[in-house]
PDB file of N, CA and C in Angstrom:
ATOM      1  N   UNK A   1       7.955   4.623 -24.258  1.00  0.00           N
ATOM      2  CA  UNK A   1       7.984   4.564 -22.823  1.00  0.00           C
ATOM      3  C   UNK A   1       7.973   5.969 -22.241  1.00  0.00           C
ATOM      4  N   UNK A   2       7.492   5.723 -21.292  1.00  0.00           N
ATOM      5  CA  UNK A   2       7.423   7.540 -20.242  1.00  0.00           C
ATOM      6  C   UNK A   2       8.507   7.729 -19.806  1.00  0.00           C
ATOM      7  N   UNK A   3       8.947   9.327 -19.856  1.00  0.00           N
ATOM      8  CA  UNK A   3       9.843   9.401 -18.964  1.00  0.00           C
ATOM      9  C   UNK A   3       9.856   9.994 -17.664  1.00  0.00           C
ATOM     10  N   UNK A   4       8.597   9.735 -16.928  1.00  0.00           N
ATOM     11  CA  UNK A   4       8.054   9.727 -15.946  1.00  0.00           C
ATOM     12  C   UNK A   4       8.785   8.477 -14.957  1.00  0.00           C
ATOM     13  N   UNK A   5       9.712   9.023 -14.109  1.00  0.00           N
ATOM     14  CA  UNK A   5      10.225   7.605 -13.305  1.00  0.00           C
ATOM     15  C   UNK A   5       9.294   7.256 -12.517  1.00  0.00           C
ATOM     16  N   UNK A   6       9.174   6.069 -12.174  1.00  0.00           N
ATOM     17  CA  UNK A   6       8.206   5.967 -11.068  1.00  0.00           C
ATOM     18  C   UNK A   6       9.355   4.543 -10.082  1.00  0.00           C
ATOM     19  N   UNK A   7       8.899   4.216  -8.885  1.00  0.00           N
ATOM     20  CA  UNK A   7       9.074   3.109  -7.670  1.00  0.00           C
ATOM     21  C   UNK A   7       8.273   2.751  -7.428  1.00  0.00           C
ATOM     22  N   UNK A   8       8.222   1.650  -6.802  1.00  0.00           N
ATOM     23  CA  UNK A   8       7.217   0.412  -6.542  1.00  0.00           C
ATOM     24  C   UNK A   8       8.023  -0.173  -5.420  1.00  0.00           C
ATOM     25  N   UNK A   9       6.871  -0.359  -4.547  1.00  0.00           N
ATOM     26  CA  UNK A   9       7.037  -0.616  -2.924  1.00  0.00           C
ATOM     27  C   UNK A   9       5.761  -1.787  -2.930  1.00  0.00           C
ATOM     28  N   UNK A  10       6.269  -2.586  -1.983  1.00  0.00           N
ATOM     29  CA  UNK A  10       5.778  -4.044  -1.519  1.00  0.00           C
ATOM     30  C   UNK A  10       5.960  -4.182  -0.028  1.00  0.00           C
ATOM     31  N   UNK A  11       4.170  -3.766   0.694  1.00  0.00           N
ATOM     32  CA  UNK A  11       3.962  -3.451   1.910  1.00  0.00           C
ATOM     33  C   UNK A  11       3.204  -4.971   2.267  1.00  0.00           C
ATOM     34  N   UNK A  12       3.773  -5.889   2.896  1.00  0.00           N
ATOM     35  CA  UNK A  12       3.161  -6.874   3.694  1.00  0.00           C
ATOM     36  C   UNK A  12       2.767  -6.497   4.950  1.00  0.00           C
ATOM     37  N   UNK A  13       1.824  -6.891   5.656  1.00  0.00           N
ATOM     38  CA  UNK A  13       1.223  -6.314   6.971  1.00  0.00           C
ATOM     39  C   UNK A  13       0.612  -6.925   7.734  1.00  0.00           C
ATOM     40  N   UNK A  14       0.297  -6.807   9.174  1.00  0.00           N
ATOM     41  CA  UNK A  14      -0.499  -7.655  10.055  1.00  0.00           C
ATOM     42  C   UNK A  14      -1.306  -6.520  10.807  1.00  0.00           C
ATOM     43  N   UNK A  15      -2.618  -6.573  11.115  1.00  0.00           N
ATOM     44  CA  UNK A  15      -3.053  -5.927  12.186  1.00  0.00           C
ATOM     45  C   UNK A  15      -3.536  -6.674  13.317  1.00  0.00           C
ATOM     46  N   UNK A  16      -3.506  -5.829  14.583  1.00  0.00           N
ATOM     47  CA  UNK A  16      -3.759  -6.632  15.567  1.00  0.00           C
ATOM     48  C   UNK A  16      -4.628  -6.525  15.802  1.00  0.00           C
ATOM     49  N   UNK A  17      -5.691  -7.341  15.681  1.00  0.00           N
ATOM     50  CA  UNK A  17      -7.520  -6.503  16.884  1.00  0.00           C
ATOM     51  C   UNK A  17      -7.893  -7.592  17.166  1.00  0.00           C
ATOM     52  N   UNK A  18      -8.946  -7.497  18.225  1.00  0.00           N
ATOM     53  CA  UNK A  18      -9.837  -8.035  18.743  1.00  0.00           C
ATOM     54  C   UNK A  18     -11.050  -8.545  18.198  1.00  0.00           C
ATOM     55  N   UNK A  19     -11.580  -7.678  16.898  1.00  0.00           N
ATOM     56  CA  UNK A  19     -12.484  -8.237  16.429  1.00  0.00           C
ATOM     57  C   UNK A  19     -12.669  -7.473  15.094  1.00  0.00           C
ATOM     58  N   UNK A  20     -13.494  -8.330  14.111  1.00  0.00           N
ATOM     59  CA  UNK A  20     -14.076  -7.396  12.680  1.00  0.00           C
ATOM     60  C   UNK A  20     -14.038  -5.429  12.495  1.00  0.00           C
ATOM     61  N   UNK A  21     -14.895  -5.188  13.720  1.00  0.00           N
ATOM     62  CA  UNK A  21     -15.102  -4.145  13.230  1.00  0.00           C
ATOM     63  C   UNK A  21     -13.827  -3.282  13.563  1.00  0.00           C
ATOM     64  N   UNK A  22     -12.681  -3.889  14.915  1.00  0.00           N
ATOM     65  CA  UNK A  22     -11.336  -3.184  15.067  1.00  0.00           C
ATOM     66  C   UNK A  22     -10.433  -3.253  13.689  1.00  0.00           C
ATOM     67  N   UNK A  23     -10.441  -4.509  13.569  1.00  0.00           N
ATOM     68  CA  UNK A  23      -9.510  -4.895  12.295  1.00  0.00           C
ATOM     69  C   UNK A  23      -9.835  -3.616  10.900  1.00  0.00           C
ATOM     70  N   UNK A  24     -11.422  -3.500  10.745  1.00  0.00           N
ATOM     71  CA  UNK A  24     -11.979  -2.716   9.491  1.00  0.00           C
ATOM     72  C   UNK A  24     -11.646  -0.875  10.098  1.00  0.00           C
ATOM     73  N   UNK A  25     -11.523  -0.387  11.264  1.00  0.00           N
ATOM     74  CA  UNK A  25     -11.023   0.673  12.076  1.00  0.00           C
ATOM     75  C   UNK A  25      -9.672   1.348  11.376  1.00  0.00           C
ATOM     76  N   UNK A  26      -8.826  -0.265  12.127  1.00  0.00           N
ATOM     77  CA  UNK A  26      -7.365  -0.234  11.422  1.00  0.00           C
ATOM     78  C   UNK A  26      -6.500  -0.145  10.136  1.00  0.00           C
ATOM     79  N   UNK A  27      -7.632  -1.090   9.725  1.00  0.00           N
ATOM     80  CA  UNK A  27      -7.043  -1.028   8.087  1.00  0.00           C
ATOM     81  C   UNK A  27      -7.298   0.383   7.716  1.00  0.00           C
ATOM     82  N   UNK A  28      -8.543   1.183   7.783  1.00  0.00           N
ATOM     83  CA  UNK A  28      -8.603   1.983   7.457  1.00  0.00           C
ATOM     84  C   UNK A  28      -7.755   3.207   7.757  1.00  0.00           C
ATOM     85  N   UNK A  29      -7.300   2.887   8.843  1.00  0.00           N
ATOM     86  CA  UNK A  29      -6.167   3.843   9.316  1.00  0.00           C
ATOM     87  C   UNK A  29      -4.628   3.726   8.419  1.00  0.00           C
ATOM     88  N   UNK A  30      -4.333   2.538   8.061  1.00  0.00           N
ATOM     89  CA  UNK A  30      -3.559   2.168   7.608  1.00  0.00           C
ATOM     90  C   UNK A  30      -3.665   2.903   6.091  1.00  0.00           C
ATOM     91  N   UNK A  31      -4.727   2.398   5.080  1.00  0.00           N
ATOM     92  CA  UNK A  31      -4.931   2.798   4.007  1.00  0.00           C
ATOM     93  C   UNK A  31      -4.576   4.670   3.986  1.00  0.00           C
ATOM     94  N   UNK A  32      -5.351   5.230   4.629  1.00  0.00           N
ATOM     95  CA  UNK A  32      -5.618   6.540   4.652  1.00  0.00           C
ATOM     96  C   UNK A  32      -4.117   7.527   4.872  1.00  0.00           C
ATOM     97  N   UNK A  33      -3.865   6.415   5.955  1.00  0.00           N
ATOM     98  CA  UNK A  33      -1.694   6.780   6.523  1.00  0.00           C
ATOM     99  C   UNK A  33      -1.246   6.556   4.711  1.00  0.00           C
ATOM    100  N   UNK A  34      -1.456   5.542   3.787  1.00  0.00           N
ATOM    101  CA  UNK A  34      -0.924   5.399   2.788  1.00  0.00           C
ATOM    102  C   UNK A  34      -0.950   6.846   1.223  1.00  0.00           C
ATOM    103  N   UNK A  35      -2.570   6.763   1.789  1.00  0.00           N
ATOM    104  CA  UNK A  35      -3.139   7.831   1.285  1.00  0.00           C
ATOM    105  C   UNK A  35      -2.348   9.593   0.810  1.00  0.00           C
ATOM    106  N   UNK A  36      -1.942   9.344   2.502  1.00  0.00           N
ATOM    107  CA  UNK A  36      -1.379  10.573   2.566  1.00  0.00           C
ATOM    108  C   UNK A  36      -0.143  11.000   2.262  1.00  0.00           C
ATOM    109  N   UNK A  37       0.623   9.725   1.022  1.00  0.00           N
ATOM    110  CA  UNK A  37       1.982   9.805   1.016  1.00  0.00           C
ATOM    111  C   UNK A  37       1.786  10.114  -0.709  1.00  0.00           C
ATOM    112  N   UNK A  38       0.584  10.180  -1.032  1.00  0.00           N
ATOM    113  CA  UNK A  38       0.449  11.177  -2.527  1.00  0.00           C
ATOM    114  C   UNK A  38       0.814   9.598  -3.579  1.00  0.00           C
ATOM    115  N   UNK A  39       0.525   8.600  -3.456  1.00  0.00           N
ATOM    116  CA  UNK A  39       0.914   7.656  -4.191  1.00  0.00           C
ATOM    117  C   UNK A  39       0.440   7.526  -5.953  1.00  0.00           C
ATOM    118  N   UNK A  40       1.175   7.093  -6.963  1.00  0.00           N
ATOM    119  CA  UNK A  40       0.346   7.463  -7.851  1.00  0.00           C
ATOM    120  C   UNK A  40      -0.667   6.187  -8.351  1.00  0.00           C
ATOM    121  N   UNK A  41      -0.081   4.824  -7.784  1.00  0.00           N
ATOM    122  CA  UNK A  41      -1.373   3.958  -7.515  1.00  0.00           C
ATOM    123  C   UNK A  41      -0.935   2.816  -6.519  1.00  0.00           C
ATOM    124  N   UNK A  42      -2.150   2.042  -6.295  1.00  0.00           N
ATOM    125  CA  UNK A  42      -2.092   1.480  -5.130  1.00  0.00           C
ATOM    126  C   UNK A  42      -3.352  -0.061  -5.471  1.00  0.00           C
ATOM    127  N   UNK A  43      -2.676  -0.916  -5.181  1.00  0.00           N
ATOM    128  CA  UNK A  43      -3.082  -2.206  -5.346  1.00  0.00           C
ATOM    129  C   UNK A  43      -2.849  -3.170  -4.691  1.00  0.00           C
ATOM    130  N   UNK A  44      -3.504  -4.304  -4.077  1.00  0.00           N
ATOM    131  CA  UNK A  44      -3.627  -5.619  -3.419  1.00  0.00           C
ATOM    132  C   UNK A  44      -3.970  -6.542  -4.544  1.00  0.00           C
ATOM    133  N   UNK A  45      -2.497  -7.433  -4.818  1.00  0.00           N
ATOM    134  CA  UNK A  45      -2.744  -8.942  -5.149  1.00  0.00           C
ATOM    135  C   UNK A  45      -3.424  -9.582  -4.263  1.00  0.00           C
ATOM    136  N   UNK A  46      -3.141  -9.869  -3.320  1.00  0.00           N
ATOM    137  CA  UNK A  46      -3.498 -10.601  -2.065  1.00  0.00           C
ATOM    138  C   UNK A  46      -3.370 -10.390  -0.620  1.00  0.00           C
ATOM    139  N   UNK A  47      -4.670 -10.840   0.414  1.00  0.00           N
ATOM    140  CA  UNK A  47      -4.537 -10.467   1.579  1.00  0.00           C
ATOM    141  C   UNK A  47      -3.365  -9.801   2.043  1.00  0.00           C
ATOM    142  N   UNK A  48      -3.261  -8.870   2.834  1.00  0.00           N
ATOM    143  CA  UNK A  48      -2.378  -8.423   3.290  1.00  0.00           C
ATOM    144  C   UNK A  48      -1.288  -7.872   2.933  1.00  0.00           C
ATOM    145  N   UNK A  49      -1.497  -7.521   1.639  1.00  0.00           N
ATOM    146  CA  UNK A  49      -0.128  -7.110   1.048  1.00  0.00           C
ATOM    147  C   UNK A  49      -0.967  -6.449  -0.120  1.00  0.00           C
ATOM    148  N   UNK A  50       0.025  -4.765  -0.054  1.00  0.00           N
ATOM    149  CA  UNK A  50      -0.358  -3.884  -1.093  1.00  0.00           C
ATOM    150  C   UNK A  50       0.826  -3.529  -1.661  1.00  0.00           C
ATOM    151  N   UNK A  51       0.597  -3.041  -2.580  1.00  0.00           N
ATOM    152  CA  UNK A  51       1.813  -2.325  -3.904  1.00  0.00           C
ATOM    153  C   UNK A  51       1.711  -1.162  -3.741  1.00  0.00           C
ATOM    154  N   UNK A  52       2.340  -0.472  -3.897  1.00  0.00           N
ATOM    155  CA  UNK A  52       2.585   0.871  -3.873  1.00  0.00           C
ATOM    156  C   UNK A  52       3.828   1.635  -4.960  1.00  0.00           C
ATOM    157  N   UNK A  53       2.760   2.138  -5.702  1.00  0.00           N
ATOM    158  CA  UNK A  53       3.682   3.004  -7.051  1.00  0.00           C
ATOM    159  C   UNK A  53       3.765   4.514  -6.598  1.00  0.00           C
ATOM    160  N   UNK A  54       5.656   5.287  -6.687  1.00  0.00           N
ATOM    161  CA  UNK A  54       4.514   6.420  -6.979  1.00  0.00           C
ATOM    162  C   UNK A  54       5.885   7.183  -8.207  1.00  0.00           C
ATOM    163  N   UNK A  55       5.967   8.332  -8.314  1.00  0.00           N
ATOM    164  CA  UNK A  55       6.275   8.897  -9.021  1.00  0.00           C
ATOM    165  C   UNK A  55       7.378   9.504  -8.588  1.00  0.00           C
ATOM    166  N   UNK A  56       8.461   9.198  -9.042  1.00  0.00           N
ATOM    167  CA  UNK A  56      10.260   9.493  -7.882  1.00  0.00           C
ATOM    168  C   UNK A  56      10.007  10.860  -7.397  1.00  0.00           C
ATOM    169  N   UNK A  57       9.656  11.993  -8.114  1.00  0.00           N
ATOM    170  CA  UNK A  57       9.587  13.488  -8.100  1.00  0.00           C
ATOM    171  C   UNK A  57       8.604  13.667  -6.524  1.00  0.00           C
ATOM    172  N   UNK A  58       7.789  12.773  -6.380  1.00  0.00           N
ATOM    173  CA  UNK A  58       6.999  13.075  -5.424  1.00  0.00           C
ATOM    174  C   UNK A  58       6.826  12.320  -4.671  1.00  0.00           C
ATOM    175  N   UNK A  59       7.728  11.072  -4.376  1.00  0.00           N
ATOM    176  CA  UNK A  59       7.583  10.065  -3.748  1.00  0.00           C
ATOM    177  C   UNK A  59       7.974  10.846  -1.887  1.00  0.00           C
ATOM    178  N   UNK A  60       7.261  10.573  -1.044  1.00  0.00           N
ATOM    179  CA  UNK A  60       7.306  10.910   0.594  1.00  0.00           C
ATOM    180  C   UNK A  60       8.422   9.652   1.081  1.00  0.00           C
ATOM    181  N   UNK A  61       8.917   9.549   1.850  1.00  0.00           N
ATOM    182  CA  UNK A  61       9.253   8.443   3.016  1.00  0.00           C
ATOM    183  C   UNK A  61       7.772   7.819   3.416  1.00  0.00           C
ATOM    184  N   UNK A  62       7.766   6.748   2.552  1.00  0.00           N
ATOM    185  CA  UNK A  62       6.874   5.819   3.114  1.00  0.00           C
ATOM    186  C   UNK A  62       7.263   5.167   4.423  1.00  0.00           C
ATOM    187  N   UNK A  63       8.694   4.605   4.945  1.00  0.00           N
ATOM    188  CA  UNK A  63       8.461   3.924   5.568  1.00  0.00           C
ATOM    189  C   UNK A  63       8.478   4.858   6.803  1.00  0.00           C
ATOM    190  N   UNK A  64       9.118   5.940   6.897  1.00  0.00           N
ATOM    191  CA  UNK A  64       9.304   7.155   8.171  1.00  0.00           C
ATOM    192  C   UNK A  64       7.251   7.203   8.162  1.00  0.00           C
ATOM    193  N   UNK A  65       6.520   7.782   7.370  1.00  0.00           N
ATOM    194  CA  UNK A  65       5.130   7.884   8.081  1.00  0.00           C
ATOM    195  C   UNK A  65       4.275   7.060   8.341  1.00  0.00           C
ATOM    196  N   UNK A  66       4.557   6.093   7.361  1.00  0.00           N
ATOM    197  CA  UNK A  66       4.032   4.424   8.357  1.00  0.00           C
ATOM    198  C   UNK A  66       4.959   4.564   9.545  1.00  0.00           C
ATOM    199  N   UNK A  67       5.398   4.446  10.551  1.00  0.00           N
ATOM    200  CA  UNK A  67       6.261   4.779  11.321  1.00  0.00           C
ATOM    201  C   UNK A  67       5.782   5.975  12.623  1.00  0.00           C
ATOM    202  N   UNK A  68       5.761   7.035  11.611  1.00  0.00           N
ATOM    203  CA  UNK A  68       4.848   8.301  12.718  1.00  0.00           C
ATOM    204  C   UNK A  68       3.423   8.311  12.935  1.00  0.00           C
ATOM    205  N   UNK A  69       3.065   7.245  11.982  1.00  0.00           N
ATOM    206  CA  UNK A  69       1.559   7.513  11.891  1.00  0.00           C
ATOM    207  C   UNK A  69       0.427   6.418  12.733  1.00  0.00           C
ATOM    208  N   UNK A  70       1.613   5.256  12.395  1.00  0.00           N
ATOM    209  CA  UNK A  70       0.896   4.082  13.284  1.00  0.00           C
ATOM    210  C   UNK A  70       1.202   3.344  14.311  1.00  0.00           C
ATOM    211  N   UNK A  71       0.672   3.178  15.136  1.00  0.00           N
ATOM    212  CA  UNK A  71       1.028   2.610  16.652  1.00  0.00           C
ATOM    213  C   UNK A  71       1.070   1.214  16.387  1.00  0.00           C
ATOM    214  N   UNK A  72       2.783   0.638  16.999  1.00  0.00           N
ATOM    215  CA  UNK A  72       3.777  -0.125  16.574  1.00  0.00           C
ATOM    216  C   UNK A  72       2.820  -1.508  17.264  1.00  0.00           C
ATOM    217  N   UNK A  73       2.209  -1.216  18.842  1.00  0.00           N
ATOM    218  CA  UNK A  73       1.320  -2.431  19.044  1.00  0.00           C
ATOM    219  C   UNK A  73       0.664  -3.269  18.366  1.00  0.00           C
ATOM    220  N   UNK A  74      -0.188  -2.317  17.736  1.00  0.00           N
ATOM    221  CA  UNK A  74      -1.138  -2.620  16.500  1.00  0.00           C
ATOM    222  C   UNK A  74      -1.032  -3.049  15.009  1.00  0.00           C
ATOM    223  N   UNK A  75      -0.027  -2.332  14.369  1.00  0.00           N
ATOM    224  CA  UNK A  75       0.721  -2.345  13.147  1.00  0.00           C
ATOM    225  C   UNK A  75       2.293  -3.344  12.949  1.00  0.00           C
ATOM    226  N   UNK A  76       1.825  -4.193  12.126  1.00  0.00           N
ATOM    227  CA  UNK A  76       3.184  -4.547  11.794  1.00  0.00           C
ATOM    228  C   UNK A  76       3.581  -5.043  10.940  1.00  0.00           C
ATOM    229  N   UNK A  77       4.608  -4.619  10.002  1.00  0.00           N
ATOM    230  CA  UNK A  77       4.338  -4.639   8.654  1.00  0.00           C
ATOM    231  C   UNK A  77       6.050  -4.719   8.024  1.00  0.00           C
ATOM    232  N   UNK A  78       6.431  -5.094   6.608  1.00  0.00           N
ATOM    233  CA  UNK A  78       7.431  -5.134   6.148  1.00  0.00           C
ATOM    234  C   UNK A  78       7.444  -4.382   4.877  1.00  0.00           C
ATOM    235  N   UNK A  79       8.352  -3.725   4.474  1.00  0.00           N
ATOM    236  CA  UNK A  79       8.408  -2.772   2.999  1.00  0.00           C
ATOM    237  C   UNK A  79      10.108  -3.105   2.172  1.00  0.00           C
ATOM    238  N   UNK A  80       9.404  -3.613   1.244  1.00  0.00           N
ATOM    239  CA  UNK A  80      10.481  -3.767   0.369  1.00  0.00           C
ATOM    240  C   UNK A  80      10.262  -3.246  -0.934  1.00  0.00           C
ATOM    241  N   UNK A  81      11.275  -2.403  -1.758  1.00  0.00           N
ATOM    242  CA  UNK A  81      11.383  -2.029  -2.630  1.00  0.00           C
ATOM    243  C   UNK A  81      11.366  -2.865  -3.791  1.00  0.00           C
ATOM    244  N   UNK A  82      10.368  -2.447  -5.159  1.00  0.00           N
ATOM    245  CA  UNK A  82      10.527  -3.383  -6.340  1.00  0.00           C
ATOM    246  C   UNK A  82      11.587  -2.824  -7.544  1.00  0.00           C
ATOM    247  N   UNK A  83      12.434  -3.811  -7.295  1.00  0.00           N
ATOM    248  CA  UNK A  83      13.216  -3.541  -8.602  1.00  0.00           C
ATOM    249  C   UNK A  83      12.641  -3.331  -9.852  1.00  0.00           C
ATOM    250  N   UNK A  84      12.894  -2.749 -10.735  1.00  0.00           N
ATOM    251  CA  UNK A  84      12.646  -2.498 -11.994  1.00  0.00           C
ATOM    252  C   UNK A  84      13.740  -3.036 -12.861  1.00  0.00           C
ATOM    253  N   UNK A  85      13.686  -4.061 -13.629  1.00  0.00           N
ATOM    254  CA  UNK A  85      14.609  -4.728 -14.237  1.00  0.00           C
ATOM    255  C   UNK A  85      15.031  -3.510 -15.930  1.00  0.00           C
ATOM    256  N   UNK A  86      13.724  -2.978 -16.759  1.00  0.00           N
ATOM    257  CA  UNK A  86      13.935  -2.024 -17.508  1.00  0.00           C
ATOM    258  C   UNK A  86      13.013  -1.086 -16.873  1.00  0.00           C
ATOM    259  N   UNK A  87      13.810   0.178 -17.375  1.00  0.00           N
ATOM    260  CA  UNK A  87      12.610   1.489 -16.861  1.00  0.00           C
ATOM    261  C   UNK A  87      11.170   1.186 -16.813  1.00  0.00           C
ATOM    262  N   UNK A  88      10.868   1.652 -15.306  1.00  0.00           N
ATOM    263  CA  UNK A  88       9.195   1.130 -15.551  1.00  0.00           C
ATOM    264  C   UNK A  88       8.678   0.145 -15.541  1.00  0.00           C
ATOM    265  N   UNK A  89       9.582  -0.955 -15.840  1.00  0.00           N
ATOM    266  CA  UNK A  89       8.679  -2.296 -15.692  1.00  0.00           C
ATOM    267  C   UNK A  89       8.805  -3.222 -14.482  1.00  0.00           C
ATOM    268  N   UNK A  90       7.880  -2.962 -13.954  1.00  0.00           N
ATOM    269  CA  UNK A  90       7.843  -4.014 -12.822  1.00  0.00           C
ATOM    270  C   UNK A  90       7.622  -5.371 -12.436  1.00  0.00           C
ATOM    271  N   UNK A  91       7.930  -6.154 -11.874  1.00  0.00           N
ATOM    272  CA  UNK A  91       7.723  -7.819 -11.895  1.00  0.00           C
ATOM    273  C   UNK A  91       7.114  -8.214 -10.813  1.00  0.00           C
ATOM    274  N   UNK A  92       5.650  -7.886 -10.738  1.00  0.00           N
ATOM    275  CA  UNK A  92       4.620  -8.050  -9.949  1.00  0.00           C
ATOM    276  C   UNK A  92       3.589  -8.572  -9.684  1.00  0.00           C
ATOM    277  N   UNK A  93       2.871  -8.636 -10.925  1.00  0.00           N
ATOM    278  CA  UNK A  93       1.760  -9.353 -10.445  1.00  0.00           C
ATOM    279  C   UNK A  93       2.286 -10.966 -11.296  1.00  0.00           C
ATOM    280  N   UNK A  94       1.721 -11.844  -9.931  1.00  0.00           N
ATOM    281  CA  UNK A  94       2.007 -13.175 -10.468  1.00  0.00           C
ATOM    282  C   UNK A  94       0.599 -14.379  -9.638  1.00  0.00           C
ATOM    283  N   UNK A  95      -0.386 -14.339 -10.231  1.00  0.00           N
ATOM    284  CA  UNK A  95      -1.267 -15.496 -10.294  1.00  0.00           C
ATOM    285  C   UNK A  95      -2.430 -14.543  -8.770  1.00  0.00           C
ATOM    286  N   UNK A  96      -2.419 -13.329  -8.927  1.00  0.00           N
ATOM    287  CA  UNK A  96      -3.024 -12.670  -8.052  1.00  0.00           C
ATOM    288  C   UNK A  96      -4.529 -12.701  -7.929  1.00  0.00           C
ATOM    289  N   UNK A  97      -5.193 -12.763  -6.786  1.00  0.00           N
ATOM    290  CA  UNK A  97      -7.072 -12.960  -6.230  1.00  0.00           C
ATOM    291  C   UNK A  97      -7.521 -11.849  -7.139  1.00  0.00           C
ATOM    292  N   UNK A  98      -8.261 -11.863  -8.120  1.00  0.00           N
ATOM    293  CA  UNK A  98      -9.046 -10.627  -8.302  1.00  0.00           C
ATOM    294  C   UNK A  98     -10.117 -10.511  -7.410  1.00  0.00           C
ATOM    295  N   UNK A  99     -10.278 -10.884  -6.736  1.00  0.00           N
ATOM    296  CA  UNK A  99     -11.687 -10.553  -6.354  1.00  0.00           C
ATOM    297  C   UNK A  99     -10.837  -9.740  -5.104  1.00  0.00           C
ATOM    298  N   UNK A 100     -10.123 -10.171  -4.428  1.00  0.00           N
ATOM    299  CA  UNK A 100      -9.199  -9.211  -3.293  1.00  0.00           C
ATOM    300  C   UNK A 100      -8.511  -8.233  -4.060  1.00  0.00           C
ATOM    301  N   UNK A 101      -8.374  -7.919  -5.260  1.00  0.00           N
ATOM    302  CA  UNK A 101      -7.561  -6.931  -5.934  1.00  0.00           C
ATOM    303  C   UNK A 101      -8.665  -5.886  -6.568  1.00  0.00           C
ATOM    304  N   UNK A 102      -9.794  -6.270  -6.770  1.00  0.00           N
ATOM    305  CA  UNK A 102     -11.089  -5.509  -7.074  1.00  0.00           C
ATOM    306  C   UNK A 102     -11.555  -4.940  -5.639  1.00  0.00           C
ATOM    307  N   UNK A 103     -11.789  -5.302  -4.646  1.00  0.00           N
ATOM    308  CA  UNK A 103     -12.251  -5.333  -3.408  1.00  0.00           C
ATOM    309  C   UNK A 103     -11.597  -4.170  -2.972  1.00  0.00           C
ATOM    310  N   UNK A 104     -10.297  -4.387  -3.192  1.00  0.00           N
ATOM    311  CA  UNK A 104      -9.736  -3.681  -2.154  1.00  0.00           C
ATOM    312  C   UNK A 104      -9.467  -2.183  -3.081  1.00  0.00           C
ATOM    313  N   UNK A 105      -9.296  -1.985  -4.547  1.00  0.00           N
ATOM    314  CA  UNK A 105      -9.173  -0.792  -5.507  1.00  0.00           C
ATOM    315  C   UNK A 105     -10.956  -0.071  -5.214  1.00  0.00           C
ATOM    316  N   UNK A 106     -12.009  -0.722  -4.845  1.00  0.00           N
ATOM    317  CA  UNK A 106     -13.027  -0.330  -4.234  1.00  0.00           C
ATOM    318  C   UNK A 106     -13.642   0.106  -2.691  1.00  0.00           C
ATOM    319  N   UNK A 107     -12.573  -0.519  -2.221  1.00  0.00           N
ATOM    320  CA  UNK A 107     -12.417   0.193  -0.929  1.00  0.00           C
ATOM    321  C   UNK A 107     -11.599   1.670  -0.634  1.00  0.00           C
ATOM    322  N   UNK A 108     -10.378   1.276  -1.053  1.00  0.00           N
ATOM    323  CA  UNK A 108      -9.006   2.549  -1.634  1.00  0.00           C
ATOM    324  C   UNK A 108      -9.835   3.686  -2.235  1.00  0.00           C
ATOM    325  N   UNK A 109     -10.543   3.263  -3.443  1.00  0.00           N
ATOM    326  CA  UNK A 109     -11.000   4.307  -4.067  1.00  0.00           C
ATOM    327  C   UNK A 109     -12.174   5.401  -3.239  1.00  0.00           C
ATOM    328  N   UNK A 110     -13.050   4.205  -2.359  1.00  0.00           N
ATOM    329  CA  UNK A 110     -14.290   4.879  -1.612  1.00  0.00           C
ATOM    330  C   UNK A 110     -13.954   5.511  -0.484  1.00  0.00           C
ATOM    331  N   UNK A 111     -12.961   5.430  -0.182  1.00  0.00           N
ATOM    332  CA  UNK A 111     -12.547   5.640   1.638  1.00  0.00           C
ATOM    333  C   UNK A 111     -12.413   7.043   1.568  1.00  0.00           C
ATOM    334  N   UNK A 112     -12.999   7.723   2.488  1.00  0.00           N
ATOM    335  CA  UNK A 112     -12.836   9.267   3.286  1.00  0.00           C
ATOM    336  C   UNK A 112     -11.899   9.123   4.336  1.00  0.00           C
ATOM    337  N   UNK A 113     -11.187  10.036   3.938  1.00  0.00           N
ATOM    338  CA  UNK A 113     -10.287  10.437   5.189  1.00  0.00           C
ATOM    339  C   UNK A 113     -10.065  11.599   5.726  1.00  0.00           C
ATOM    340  N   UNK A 114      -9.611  12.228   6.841  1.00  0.00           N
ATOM    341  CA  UNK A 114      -9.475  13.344   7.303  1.00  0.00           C
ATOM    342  C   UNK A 114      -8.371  14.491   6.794  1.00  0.00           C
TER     343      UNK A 114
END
């Protein structure tokens, strides 16, 4: 086993828009806000809800820059921490969409941000 600690965060979310291309705007704002918290990976089981690993040494306040970063109208979202029952192991994925878990590690991965 590593002795690399790592945390695991469980971000459920809603955005608010008006239409497709606001919603695809937002998310992207959202992702990129995630982006910028140095994560060491990042995954969607399913709609609306991403995982978030990162590495204790370098882990940011996720929930303080979700917070500074996104306008509360628009964004709204819940973060709960994943226990780790033994070092490292997490109890997460359970009967998850691949095709939304491929989708979205292809979006994450392609996205430009500022």
């Amino acid at each position: 086993m590593s002795n690399l600690k790592l945390k695991a965060f469980h971000l459920s979310y809603d955005i608010k828009a008006i239409n497709d291309k606001q919603y695809k705007k937002y998310k992207e704002k959202l992702l990129c806000t995630i982006k910028k918290t140095n994560p060491s990976n990042v995954y969607s089981p399913c709609a609306s809800t991403i995982i978030i690993d990162y590495r204790i040494e370098n882990k940011t306040d996720l929930i303080q820059v979700l917070n500074e970063e996104l306008n509360s109208r628009v964004f709204y979202f819940f973060i709960s921490a994943i226990k780790d029952d033994v070092e490292n192991y997490f109890f997460y994925e359970n009967n998850i969409d691949n095709s939304i878990f491929d989708n979205f590690k292809e979006e994450y991965n392609n996205l430009l941000c500022d």
